[in-house]
PDB file of N, CA and C in Angstrom:
ATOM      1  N   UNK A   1      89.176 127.214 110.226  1.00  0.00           N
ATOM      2  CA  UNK A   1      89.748 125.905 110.452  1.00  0.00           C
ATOM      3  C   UNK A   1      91.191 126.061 110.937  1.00  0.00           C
ATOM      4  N   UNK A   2      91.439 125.567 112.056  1.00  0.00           N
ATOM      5  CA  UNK A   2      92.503 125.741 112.078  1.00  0.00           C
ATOM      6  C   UNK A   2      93.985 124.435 111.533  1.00  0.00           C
ATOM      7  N   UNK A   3      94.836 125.213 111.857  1.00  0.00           N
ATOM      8  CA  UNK A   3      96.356 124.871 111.151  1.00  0.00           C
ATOM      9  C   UNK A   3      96.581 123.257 111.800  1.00  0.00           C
ATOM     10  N   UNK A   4      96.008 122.461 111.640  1.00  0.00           N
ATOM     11  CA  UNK A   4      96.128 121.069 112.922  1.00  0.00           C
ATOM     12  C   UNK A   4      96.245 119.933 112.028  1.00  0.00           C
ATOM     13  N   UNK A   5      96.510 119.224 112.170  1.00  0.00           N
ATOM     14  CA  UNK A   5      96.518 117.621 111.792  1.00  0.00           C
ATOM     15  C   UNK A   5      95.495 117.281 112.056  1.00  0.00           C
ATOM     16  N   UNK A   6      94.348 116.760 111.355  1.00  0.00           N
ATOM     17  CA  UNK A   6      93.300 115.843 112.054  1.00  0.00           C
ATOM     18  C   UNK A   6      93.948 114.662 112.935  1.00  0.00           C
ATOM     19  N   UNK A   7      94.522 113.703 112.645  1.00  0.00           N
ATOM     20  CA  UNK A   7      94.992 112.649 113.583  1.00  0.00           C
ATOM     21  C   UNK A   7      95.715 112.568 114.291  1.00  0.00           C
ATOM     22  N   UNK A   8      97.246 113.303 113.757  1.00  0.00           N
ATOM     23  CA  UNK A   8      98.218 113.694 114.556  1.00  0.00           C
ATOM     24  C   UNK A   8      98.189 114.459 115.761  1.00  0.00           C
ATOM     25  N   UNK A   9      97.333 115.378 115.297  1.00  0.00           N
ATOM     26  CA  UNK A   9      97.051 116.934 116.242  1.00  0.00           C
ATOM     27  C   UNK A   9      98.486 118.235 116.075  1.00  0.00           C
ATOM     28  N   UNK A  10      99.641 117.594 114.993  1.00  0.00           N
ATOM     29  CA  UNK A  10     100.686 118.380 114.496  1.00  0.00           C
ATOM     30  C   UNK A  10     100.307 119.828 114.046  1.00  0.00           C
ATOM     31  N   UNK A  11     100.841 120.934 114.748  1.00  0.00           N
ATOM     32  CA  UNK A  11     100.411 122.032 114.605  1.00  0.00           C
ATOM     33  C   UNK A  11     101.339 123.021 114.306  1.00  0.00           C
ATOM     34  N   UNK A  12     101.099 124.150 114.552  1.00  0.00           N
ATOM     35  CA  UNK A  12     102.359 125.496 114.153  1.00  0.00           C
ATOM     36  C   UNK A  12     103.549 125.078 115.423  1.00  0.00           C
ATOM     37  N   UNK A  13     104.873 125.465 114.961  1.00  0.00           N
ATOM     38  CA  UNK A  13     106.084 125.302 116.230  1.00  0.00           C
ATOM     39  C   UNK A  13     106.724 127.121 115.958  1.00  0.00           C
ATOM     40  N   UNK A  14     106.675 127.221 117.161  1.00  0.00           N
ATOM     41  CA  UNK A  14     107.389 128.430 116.951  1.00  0.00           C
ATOM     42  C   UNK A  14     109.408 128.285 117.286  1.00  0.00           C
ATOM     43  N   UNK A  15     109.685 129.337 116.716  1.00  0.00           N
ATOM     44  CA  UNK A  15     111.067 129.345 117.075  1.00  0.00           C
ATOM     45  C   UNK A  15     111.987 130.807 117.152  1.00  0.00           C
ATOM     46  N   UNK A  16     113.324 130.890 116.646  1.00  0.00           N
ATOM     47  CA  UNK A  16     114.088 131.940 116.622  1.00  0.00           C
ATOM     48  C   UNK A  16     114.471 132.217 115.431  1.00  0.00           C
ATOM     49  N   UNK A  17     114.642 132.696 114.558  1.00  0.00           N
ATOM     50  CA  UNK A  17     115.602 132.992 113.426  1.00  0.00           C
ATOM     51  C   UNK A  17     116.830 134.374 114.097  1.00  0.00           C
ATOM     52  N   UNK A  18     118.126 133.402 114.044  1.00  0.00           N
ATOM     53  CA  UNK A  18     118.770 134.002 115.419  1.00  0.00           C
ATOM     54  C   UNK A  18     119.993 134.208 113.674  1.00  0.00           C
ATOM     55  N   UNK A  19     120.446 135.310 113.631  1.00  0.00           N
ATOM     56  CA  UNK A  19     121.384 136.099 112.383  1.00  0.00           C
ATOM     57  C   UNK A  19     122.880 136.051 113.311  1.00  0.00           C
ATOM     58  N   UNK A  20     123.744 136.202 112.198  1.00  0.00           N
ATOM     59  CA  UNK A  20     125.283 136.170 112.622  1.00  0.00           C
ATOM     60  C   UNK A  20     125.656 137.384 113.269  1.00  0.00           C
ATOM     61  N   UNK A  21     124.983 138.365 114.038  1.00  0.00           N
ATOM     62  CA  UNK A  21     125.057 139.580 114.845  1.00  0.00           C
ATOM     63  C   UNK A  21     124.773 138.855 115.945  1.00  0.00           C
ATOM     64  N   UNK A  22     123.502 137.548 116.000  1.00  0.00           N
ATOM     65  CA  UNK A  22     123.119 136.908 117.370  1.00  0.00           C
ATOM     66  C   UNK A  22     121.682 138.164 117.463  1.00  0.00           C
ATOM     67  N   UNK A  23     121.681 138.576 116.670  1.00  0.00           N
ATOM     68  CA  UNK A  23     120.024 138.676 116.668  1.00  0.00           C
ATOM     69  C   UNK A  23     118.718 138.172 116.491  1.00  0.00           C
ATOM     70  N   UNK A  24     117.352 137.904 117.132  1.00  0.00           N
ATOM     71  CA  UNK A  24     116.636 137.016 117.241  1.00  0.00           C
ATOM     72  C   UNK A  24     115.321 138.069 116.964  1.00  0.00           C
ATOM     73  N   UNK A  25     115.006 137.150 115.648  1.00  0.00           N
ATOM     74  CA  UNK A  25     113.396 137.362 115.792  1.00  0.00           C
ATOM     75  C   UNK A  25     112.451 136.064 115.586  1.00  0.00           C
ATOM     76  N   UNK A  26     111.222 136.434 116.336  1.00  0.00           N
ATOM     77  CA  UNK A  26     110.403 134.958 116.012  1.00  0.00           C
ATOM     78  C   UNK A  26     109.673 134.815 114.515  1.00  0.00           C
ATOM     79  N   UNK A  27     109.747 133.208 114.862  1.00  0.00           N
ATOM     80  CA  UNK A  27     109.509 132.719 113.418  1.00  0.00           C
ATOM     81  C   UNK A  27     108.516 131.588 113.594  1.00  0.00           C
ATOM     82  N   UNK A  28     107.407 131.271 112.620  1.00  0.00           N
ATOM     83  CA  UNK A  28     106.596 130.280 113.291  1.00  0.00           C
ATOM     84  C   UNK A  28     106.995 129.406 111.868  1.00  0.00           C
ATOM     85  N   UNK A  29     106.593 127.921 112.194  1.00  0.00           N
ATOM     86  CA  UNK A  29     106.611 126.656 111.255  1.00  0.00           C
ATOM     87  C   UNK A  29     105.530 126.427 111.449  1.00  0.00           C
ATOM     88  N   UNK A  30     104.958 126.360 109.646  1.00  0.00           N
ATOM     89  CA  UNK A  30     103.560 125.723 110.007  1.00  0.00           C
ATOM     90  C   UNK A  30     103.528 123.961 109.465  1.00  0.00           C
ATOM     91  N   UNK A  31     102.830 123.514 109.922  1.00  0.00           N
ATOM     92  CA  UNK A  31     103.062 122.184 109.251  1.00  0.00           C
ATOM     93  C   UNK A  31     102.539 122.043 107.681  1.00  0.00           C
ATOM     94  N   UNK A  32     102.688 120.926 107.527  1.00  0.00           N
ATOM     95  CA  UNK A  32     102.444 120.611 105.829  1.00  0.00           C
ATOM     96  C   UNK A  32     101.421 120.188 105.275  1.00  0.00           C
ATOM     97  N   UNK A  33     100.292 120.779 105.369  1.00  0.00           N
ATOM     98  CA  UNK A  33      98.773 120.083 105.230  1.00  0.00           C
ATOM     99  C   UNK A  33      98.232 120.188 104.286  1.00  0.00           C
ATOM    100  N   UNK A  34      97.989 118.808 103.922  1.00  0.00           N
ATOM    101  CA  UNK A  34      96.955 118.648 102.845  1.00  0.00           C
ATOM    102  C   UNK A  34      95.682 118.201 103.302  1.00  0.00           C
ATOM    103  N   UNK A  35      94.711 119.096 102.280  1.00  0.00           N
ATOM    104  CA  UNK A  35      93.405 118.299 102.334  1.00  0.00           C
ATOM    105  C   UNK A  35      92.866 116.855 101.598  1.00  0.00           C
ATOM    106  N   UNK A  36      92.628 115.982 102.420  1.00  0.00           N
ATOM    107  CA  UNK A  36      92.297 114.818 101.446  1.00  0.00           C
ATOM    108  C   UNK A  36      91.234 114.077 101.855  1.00  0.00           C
ATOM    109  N   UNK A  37      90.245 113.561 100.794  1.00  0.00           N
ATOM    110  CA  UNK A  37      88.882 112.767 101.639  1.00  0.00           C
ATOM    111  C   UNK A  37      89.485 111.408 101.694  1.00  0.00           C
ATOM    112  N   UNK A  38      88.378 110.917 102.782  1.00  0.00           N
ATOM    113  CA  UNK A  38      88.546 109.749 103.980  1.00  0.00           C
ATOM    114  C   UNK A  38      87.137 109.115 103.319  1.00  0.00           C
ATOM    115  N   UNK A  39      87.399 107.899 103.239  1.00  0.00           N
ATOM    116  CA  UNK A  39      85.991 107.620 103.184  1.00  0.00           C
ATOM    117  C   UNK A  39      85.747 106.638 104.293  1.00  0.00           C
ATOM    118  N   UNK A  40      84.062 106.997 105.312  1.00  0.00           N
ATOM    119  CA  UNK A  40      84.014 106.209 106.317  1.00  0.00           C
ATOM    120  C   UNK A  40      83.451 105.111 106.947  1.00  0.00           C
ATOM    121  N   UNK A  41      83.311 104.328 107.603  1.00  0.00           N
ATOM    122  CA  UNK A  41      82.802 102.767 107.990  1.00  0.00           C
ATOM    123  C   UNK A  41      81.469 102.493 106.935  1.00  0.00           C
ATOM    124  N   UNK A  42      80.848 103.929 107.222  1.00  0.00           N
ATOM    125  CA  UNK A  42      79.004 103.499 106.959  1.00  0.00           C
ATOM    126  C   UNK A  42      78.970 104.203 105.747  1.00  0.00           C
ATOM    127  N   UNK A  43      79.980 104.674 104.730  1.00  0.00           N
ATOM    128  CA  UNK A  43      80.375 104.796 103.453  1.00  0.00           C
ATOM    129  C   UNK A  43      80.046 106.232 102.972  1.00  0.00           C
ATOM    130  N   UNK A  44      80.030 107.058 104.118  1.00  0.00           N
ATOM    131  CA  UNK A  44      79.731 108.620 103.675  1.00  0.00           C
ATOM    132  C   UNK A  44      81.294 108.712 103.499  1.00  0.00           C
ATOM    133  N   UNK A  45      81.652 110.019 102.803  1.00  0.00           N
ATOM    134  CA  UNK A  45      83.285 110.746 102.845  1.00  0.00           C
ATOM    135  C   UNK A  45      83.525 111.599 103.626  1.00  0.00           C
ATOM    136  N   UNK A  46      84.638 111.979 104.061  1.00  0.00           N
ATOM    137  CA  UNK A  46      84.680 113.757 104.736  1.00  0.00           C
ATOM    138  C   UNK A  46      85.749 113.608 103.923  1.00  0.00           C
ATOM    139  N   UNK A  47      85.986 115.102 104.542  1.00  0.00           N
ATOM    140  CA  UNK A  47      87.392 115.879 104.083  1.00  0.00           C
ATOM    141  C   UNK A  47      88.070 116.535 105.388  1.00  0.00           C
ATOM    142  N   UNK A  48      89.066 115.884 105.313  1.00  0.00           N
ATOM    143  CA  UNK A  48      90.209 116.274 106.718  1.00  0.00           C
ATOM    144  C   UNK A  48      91.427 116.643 105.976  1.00  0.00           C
ATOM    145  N   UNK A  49      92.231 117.725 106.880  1.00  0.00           N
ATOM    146  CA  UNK A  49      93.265 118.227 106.412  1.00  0.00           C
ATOM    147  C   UNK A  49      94.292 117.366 107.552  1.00  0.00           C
ATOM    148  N   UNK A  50      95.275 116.709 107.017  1.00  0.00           N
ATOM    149  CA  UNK A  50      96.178 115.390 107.563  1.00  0.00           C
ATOM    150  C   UNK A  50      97.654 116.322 106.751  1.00  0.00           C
ATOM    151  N   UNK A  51      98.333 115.863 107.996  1.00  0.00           N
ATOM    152  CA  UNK A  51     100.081 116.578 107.603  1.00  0.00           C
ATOM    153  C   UNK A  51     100.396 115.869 106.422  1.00  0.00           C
ATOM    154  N   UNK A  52     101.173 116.153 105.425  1.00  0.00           N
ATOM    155  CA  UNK A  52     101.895 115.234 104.461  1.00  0.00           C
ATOM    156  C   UNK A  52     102.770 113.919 105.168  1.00  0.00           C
ATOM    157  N   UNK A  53     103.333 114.070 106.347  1.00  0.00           N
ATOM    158  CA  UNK A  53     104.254 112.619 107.152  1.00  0.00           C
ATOM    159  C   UNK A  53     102.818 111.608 106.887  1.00  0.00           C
ATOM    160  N   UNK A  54     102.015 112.178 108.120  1.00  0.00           N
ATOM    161  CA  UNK A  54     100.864 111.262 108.231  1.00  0.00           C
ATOM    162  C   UNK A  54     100.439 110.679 106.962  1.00  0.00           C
ATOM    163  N   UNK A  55      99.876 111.656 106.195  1.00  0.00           N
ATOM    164  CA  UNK A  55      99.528 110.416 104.595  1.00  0.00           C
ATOM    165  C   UNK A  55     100.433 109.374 104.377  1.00  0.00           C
ATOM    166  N   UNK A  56     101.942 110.189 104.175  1.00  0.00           N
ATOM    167  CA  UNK A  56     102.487 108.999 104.062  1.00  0.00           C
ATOM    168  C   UNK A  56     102.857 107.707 104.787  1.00  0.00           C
ATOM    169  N   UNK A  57     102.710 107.664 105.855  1.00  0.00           N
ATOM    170  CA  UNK A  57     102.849 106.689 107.106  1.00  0.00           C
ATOM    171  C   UNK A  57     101.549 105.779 106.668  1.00  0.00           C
ATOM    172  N   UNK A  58     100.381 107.011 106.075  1.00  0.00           N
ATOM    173  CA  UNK A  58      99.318 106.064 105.886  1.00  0.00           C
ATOM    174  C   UNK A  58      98.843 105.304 104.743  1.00  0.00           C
ATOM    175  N   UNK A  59      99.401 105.601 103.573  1.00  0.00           N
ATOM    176  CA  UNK A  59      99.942 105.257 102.268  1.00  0.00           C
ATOM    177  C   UNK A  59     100.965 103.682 102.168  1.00  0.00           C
ATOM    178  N   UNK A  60     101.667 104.090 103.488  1.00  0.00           N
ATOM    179  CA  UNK A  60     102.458 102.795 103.669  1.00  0.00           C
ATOM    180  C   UNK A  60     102.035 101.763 104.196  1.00  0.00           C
ATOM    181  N   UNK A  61     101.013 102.550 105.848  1.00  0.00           N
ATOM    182  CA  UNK A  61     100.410 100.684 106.132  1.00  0.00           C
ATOM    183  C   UNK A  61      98.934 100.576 105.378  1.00  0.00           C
ATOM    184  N   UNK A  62      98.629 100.868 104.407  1.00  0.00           N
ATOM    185  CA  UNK A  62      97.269 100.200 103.705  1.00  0.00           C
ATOM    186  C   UNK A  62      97.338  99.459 102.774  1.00  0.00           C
TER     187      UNK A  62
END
């Protein structure tokens, strides 16, 4: 499974971890995922892994 947002599609960001010499090595960010079930129209559940922002964005408009 990979590292993704179900809705968002928010995924790994890569970057620099750049030291006070000005040395650079790469560094990846993964996002913040939780797994949580959904339950759907015709009343089965899944389970999708959704960033922690997203829950909460979605926590707020329900």
């Amino acid at each position: 499974m990979a590292r993704k947002c179900f809705f968002t599609g928010k995924g790994p960001m890569v970057g620099n971890n750049v030291s006070h010499a000005n040395n650079k090595t790469r560094k990846r960010s993964l996002p913040n995922l939780r797994t949580v079930r959904i339950k759907l129209e015709d009343g089965r559940t899944m389970k999708v892994r959704i960033a922690a922002s997203t829950l909460r964005t979605m926590k707020k408009h329900s």
